[in-house]
Protein backbone atom coordinates (compact mmCIF):
# COMPACT_ATOMS: atom_id res chain seq x y z
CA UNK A 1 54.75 90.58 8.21
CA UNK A 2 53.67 88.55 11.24
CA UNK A 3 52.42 84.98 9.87
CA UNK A 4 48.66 84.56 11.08
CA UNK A 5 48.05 81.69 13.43
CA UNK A 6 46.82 78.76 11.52
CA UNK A 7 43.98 77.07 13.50
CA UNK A 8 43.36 73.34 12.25
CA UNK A 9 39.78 71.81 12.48
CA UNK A 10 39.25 68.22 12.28
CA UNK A 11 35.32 66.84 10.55
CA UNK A 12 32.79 69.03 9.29
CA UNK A 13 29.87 68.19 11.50
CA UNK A 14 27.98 70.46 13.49
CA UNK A 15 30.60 71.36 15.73
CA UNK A 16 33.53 71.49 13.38
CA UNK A 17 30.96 74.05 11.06
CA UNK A 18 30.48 76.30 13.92
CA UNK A 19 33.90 76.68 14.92
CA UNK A 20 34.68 77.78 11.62
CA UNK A 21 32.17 79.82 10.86
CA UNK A 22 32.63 81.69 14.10
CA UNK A 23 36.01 82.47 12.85
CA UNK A 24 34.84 84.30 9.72
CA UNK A 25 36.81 87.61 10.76
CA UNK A 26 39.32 86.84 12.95
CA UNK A 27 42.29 87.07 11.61
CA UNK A 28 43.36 83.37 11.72
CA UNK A 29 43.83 81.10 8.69
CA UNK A 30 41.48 77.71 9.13
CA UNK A 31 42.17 74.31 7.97
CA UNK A 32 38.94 71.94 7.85
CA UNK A 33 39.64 68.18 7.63
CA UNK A 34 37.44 65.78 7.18
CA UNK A 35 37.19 61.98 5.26
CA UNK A 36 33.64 63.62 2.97
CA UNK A 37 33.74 65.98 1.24
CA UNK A 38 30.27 66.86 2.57
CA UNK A 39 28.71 67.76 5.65
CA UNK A 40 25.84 65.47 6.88
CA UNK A 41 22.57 66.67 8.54
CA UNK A 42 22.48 64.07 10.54
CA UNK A 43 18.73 64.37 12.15
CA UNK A 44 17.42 63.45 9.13
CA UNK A 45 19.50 60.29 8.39
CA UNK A 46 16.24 57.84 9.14
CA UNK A 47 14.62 59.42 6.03
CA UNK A 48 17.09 58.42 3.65
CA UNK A 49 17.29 54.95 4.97
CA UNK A 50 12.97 54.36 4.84
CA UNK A 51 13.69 56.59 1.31
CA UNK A 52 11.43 59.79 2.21
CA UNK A 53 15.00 61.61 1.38
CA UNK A 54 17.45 61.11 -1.17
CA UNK A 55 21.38 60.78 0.05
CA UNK A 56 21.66 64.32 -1.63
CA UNK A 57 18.79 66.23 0.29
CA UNK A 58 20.70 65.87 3.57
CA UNK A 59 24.35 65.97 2.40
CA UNK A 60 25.82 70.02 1.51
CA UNK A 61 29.51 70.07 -0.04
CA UNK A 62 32.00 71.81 2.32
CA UNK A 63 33.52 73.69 -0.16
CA UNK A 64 30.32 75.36 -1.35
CA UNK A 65 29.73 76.00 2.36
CA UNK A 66 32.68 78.18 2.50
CA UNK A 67 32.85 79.59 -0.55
CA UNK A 68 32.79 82.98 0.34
CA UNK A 69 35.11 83.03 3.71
CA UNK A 70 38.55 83.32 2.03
CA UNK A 71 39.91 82.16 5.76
CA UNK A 72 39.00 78.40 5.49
CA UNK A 73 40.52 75.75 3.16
CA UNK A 74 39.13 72.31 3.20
CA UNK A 75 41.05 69.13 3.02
CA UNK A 76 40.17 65.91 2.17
CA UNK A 77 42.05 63.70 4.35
CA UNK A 78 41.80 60.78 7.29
CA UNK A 79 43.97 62.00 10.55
CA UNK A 80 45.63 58.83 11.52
CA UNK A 81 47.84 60.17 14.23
CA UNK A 82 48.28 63.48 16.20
CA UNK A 83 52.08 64.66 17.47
CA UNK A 84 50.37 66.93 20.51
CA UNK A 85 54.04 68.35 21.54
CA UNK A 86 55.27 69.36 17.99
CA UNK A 87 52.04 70.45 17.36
CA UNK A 88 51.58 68.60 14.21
CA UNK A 89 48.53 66.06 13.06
CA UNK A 90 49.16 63.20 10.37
CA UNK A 91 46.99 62.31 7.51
CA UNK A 92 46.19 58.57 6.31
CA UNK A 93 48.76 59.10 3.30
CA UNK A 94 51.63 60.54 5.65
CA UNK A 95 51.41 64.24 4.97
CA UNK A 96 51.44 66.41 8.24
CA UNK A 97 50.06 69.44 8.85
CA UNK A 98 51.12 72.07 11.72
CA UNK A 99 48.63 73.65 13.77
CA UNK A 100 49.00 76.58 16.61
CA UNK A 101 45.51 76.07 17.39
CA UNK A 102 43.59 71.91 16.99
CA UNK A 103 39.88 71.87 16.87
CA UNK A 104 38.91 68.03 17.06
CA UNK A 105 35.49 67.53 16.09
CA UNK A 106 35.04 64.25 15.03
CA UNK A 107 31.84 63.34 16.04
CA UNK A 108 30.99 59.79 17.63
CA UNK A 109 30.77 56.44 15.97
CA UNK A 110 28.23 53.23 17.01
CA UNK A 111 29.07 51.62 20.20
CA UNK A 112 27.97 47.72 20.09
CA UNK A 113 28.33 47.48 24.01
CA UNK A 114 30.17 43.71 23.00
CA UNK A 115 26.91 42.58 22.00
CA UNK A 116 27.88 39.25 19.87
CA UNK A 117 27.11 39.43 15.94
CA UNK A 118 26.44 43.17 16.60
CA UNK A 119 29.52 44.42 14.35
CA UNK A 120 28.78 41.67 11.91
CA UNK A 121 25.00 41.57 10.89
CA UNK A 122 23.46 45.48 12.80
CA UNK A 123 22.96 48.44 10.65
CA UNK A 124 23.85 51.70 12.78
CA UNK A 125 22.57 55.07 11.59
CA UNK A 126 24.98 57.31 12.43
CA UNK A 127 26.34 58.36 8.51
CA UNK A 128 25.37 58.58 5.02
CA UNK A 129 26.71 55.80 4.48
CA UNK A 130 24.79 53.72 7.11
CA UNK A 131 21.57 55.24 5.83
CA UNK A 132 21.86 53.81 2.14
CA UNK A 133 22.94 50.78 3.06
CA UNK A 134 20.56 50.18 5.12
CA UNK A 135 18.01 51.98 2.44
CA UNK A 136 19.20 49.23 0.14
CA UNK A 137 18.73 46.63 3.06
CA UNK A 138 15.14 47.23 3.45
CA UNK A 139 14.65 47.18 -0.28
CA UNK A 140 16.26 44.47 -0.83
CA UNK A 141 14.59 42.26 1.53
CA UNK A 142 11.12 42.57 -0.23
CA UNK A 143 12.11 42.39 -3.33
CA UNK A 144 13.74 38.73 -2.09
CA UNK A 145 10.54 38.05 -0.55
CA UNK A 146 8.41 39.01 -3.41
CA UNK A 147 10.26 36.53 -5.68
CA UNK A 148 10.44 33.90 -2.77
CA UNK A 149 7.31 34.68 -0.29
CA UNK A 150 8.61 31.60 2.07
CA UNK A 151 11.62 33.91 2.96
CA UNK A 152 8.67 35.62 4.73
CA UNK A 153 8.59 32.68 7.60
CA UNK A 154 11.96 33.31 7.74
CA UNK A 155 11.64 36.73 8.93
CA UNK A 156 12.89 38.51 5.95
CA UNK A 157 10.14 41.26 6.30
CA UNK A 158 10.87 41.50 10.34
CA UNK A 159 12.67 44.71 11.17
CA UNK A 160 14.20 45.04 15.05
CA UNK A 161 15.40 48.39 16.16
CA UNK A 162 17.13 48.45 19.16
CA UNK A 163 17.06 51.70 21.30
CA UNK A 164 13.89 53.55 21.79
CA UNK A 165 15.42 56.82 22.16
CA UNK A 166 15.13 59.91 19.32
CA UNK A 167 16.77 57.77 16.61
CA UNK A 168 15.40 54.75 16.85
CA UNK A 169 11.67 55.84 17.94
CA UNK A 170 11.86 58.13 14.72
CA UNK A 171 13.02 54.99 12.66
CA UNK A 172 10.71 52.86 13.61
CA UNK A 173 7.58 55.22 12.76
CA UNK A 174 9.31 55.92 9.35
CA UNK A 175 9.16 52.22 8.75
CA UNK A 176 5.49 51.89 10.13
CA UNK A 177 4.34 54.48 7.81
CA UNK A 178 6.34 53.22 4.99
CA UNK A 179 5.70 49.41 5.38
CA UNK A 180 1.80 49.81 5.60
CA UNK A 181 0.70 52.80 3.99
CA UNK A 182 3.22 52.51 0.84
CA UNK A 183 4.68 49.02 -0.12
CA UNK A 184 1.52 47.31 -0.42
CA UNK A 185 0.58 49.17 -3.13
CA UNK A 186 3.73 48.37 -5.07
CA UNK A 187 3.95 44.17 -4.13
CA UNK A 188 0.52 43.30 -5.10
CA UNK A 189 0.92 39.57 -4.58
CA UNK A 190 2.99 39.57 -1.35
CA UNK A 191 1.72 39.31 2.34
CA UNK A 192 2.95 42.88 3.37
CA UNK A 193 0.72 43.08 6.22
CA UNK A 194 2.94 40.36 7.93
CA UNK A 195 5.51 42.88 7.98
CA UNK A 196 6.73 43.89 11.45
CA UNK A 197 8.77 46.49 13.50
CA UNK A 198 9.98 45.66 16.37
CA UNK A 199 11.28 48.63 18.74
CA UNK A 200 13.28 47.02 21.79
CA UNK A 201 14.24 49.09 24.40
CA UNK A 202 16.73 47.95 27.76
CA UNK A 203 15.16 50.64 30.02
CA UNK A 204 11.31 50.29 30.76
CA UNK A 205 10.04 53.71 28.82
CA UNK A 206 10.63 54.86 25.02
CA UNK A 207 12.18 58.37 24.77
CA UNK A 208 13.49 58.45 28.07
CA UNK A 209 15.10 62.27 28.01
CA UNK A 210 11.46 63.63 27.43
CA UNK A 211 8.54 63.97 30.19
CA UNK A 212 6.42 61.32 31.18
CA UNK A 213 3.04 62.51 29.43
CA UNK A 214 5.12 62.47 26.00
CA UNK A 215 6.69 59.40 26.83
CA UNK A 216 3.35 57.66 27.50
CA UNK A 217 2.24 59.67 23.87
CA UNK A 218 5.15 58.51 21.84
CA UNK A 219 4.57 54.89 23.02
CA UNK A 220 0.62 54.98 22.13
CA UNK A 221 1.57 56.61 18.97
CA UNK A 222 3.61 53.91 18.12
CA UNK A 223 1.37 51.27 19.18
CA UNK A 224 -1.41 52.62 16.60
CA UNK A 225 1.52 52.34 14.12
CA UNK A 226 1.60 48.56 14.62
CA UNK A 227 5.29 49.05 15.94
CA UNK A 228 5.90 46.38 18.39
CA UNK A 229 7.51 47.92 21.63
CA UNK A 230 9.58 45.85 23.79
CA UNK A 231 10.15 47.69 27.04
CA UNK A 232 12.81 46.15 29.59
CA UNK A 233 14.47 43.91 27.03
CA UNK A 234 17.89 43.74 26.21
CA UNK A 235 19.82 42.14 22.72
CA UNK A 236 21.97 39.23 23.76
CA UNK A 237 22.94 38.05 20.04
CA UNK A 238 22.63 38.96 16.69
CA UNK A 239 22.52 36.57 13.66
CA UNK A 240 22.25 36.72 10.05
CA UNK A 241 18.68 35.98 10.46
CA UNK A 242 17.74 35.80 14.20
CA UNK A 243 18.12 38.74 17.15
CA UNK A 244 17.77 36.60 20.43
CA UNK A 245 17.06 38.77 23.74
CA UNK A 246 18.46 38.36 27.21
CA UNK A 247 15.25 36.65 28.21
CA UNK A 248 15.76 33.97 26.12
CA UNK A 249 13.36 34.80 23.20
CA UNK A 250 14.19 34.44 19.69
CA UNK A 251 13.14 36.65 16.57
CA UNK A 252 13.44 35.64 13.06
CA UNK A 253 15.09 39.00 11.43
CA UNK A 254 17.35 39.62 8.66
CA UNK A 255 17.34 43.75 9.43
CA UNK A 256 18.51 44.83 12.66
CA UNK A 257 18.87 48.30 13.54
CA UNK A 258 21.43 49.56 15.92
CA UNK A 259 20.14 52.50 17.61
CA UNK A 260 21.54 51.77 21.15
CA UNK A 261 24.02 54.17 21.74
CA UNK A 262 27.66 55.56 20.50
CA UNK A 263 30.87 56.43 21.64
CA UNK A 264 33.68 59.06 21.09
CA UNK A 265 35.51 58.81 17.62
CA UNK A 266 38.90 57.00 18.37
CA UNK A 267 40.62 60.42 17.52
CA UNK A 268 40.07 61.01 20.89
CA UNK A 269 41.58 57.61 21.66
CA UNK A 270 45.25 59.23 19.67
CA UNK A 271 45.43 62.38 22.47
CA UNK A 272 46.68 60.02 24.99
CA UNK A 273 44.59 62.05 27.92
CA UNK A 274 41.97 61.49 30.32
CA UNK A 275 38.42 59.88 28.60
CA UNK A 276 35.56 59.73 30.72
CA UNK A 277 32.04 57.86 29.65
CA UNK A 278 32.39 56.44 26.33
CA UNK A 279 35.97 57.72 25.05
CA UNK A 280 34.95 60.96 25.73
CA UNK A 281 38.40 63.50 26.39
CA UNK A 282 37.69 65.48 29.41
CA UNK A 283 38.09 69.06 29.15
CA UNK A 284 38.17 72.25 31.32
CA UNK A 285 35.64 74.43 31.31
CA UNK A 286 36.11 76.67 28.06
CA UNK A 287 36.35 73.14 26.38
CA UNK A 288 40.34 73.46 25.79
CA UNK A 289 42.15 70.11 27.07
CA UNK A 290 43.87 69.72 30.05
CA UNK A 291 47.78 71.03 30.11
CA UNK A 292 47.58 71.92 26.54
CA UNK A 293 45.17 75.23 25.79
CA UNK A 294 46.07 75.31 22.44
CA UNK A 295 43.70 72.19 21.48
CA UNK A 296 39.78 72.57 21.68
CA UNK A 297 37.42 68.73 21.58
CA UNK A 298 33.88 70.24 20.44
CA UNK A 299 30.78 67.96 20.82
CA UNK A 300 30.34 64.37 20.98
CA UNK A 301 34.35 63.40 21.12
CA UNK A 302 34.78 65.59 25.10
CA UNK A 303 32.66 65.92 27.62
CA UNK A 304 30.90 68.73 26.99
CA UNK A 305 30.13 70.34 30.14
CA UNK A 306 27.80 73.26 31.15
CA UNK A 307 27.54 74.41 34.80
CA UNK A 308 29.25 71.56 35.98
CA UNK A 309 27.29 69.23 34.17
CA UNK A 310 27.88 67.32 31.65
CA UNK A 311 25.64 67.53 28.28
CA UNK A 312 24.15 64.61 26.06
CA UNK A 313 25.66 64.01 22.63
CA UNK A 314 23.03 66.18 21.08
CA UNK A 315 23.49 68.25 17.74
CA UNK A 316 22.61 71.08 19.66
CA UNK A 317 25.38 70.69 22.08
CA UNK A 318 27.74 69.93 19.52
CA UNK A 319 26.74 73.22 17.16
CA UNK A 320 26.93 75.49 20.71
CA UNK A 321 30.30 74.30 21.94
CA UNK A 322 31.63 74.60 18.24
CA UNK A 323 30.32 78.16 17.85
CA UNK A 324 31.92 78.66 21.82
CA UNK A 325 35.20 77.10 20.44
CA UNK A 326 35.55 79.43 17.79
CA UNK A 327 35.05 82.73 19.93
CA UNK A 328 37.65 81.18 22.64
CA UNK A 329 40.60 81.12 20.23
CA UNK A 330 39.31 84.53 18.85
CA UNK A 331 39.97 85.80 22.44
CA UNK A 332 43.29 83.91 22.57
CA UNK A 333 44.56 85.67 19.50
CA UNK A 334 43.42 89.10 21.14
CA UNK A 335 45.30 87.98 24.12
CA UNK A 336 42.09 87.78 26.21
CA UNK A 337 41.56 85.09 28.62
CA UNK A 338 39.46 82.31 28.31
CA UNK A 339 35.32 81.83 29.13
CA UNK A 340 33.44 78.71 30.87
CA UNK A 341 31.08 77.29 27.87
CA UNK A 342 27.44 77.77 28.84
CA UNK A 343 24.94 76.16 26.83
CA UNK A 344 21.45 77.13 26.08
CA UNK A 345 18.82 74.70 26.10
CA UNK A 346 16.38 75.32 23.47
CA UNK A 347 14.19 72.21 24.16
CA UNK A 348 14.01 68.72 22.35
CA UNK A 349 11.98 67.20 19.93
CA UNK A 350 11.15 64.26 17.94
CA UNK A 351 8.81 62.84 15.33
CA UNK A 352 6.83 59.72 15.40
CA UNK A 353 5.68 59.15 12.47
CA UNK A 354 3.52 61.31 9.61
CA UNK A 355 1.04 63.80 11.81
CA UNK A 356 2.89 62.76 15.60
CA UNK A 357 5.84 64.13 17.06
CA UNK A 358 6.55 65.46 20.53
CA UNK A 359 8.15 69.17 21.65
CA UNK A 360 9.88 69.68 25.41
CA UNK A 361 10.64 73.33 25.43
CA UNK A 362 13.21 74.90 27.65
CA UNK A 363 10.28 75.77 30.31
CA UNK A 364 9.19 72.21 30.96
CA UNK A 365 5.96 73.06 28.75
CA UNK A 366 5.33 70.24 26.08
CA UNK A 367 3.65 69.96 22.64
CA UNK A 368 2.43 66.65 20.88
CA UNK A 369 0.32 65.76 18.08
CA UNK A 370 0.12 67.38 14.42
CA UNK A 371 0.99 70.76 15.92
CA UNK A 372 4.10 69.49 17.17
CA UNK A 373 4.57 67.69 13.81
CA UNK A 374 4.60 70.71 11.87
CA UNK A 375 7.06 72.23 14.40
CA UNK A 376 9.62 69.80 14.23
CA UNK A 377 9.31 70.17 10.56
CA UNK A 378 9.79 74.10 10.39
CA UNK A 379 12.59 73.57 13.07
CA UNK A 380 14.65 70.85 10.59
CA UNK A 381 14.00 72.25 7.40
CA UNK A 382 15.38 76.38 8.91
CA UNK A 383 18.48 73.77 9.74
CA UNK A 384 19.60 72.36 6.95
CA UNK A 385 22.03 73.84 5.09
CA UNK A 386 21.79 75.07 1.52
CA UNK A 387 18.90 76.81 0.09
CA UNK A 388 18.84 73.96 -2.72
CA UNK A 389 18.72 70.97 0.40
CA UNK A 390 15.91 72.80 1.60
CA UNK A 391 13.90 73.42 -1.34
CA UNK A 392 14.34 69.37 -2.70
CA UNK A 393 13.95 68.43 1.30
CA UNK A 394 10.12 70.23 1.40
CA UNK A 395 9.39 68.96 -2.24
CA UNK A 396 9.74 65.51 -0.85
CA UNK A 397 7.54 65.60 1.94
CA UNK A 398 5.21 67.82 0.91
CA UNK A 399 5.01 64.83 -2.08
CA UNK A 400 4.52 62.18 0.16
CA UNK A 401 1.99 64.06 2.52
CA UNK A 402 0.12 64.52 -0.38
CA UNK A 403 0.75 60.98 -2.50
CA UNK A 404 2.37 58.48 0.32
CA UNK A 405 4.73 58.23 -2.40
CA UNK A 406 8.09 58.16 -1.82
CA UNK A 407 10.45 58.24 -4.50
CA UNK A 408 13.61 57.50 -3.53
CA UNK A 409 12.73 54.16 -2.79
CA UNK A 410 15.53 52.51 -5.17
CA UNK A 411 18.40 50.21 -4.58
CA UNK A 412 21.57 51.75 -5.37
CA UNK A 413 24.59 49.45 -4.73
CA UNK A 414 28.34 49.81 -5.89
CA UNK A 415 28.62 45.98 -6.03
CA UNK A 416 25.83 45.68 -9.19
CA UNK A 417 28.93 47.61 -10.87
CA UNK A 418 31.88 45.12 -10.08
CA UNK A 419 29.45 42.29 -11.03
CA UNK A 420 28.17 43.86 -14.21
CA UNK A 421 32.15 44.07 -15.33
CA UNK A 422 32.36 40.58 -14.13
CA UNK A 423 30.42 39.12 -16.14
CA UNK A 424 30.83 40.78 -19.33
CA UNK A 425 31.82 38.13 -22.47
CA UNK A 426 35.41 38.54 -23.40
CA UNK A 427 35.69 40.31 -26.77
């Protein structure tokens, strides 16, 4: 019996989902890889970090995900090297795994541009792991301040975001709406109203891939948020307790945001090919890599490329060119050559805050206000996977529209337990 080819898929993102999914029934065995165990709907990050969402609503096990296509195994594992002649990939505890087909998808991590401190003291939002600690972060500064209100001077209740595009425009009206409509009803004897965000942007317009009448909305819509927006400004250090800009100004802060930009995972880094922008592995045009058509990079680790141009790091792209991906080496084991990726643009959107968000559509036609809210909410919820995210997911906000509550506003840190055993008496 001819052995089936085994087609090896590394992270369960967006792209790495759609490639195996695609492969459903083709007759191909699939190995996903990834360092979770879960799959993160990554959109929706900001609202577990200003605790709209718990971790929960936006994480989905893999294994429950492909429960019911016999085709895919999962396996928990770090790839720490990749052999691309013998065809082989190595996890973090030295097992190796043979592939006939490689599938990297492994997403993009934060890119600090060298700014000083930035590694140290920022908080990217780019996992679920970023998003609770910097959940806790937030927390945990006013509950400091509430037992100490001086730390307040000190610019414990200042919170800078840097990057005004989807993430950190959407972060910053999270914060707005959770600072001044929500804490002050549960720190009755501190100064909330001193708290700030601070949005600070290096180009000279927020949301800069959108049209200019929804860039000029998003900014006003912020501004009635009491977001502070800092067009033409760039981070030239980062502290502890102090962000100080290129111009020379400096801002007490003990949060800082890091919504500036990413680059490719270093997996890409291990292929020891051409990387254009960012680490990104440059590809042909069915998205295989150059001299070796047996390995596929799907969404923000190549340069994803559509009519000779090449696409934005966008979830979108990423679930397209996985879904794209997975049809290629369908045609490959059918002996069928392989297709240029084209991508469809369905539009772009993002929110603002509660009642504001702004809609692009394919034809250039735009959407803003509480009509595009309740679009971008439809949009994310249909997205999400698991009928049980998406049922805890519109509990929660239709909760807080309703209450301003939000109740995953708790501080959950692994360190309380290490200290807790610390300090128990000896028997």
């Amino acid at each position: 019996m001819k052995k089936r080819p085994h087609v090896v898929i590394v992270g369960a993102g967006f792209g790495g989902l759609g490639v195996a999914e695609q492969l459903a029934h083709v007759s191909v065995d699939v190995t996903l890889i990834d360092r979770h165990n879960y799959h993160t709907f990554q959109p929706l990050l900001y609202q577990v970090a200003t605790s709209l969402l718990n971790a929960e609503d936006v994480g989905a096990p893999v294994r429950s995900l492909f429960r019911r296509q016999e085709n895919v195994s999962f396996q928990l594992g770090t790839v720490t090297g990749i052999d691309v002649p013998g065809q082989k990939i190595r996890l973090e505890e030295g097992k190796e795994i043979s592939y006939d087909y490689l599938v990297l998808a492994g997403g993009a991590t934060v890119n600090y541009f060298n700014t000083p401190g930035a590694a140290e003291h920022a908080f990217p939002l780019y996992t679920l792991t970023n998003a609770v600690k910097l959940r806790n972060q937030i927390l945990e500064r006013f509950e400091a301040a509430d037992r100490d209100p001086n730390l307040v001077e000190d610019g414990a209740l200042n919170f800078v975001i840097v990057g005004a595009g989807p993430t950190g425009v959407e972060t910053a009206g999270a914060l707005s709406d959770l600072f001044y409509n929500l804490l002050p009803h549960d720190y009755h004897q501190l100064a909330t109203e001193k708290a700030r965000v601070i949005l600070v942007e290096m180009g000279k317009e927020v949301l800069p891939p959108f049209k200019e009448n929804l860039r000029a909305y998003a900014k006003e819509a912020l501004e009635e948020r009491r977001v502070e927006v800092r067009l033409g400004e760039a981070v030239a250090e980062i502290g502890p307790t102090f962000v100080r800009l290129k111009s020379g100004e400096e801002i007490k802060a003990h949060t800082l945001v890091w919504a500036a930009g990413v680059r490719a995972n270093p997996l890409a880094d291990l292929l020891g090919l051409p990387q254009g922008r960012g680490g990104r592995v440059k590809l042909n045009p069915d998205l295989s890599v150059p001299d070796h058509p047996e390995i596929f990079v799907v969404g923000d680790m190549g340069e994803v490329a559509s009519d000779g141009e090449v696409l934005p790091q966008l979830g979108s792209v990423a679930m397209q060119s996985g879904e794209h991906v997975g049809r290629q080496i369908d045609r490959r084991v059918q002996g069928e050559p392989g297709q240029p990726f084209k991508y469809w643009d369905k539009g772009f959107m993002a929110t603002i805050g509660r009642g504001a968000a702004v809609v692009e559509f394919p034809n250039k036609m735009t959407l803003h206000g509480p009509l595009a809210y309740f679009a971008w909410l439809g949009v994310h919820l249909a997205l999400l996977n698991g009928i049980r995210n998406r049922i805890e997911t519109l509990w929660n906000w239709s909760w807080s529209a309703l209450t301003h509550d939000r109740a995953a506003r708790i501080i959950i840190d692994a360190k309380d337990e290490a200290a807790q055993t610390l300090s128990k008496p000896a028997a």
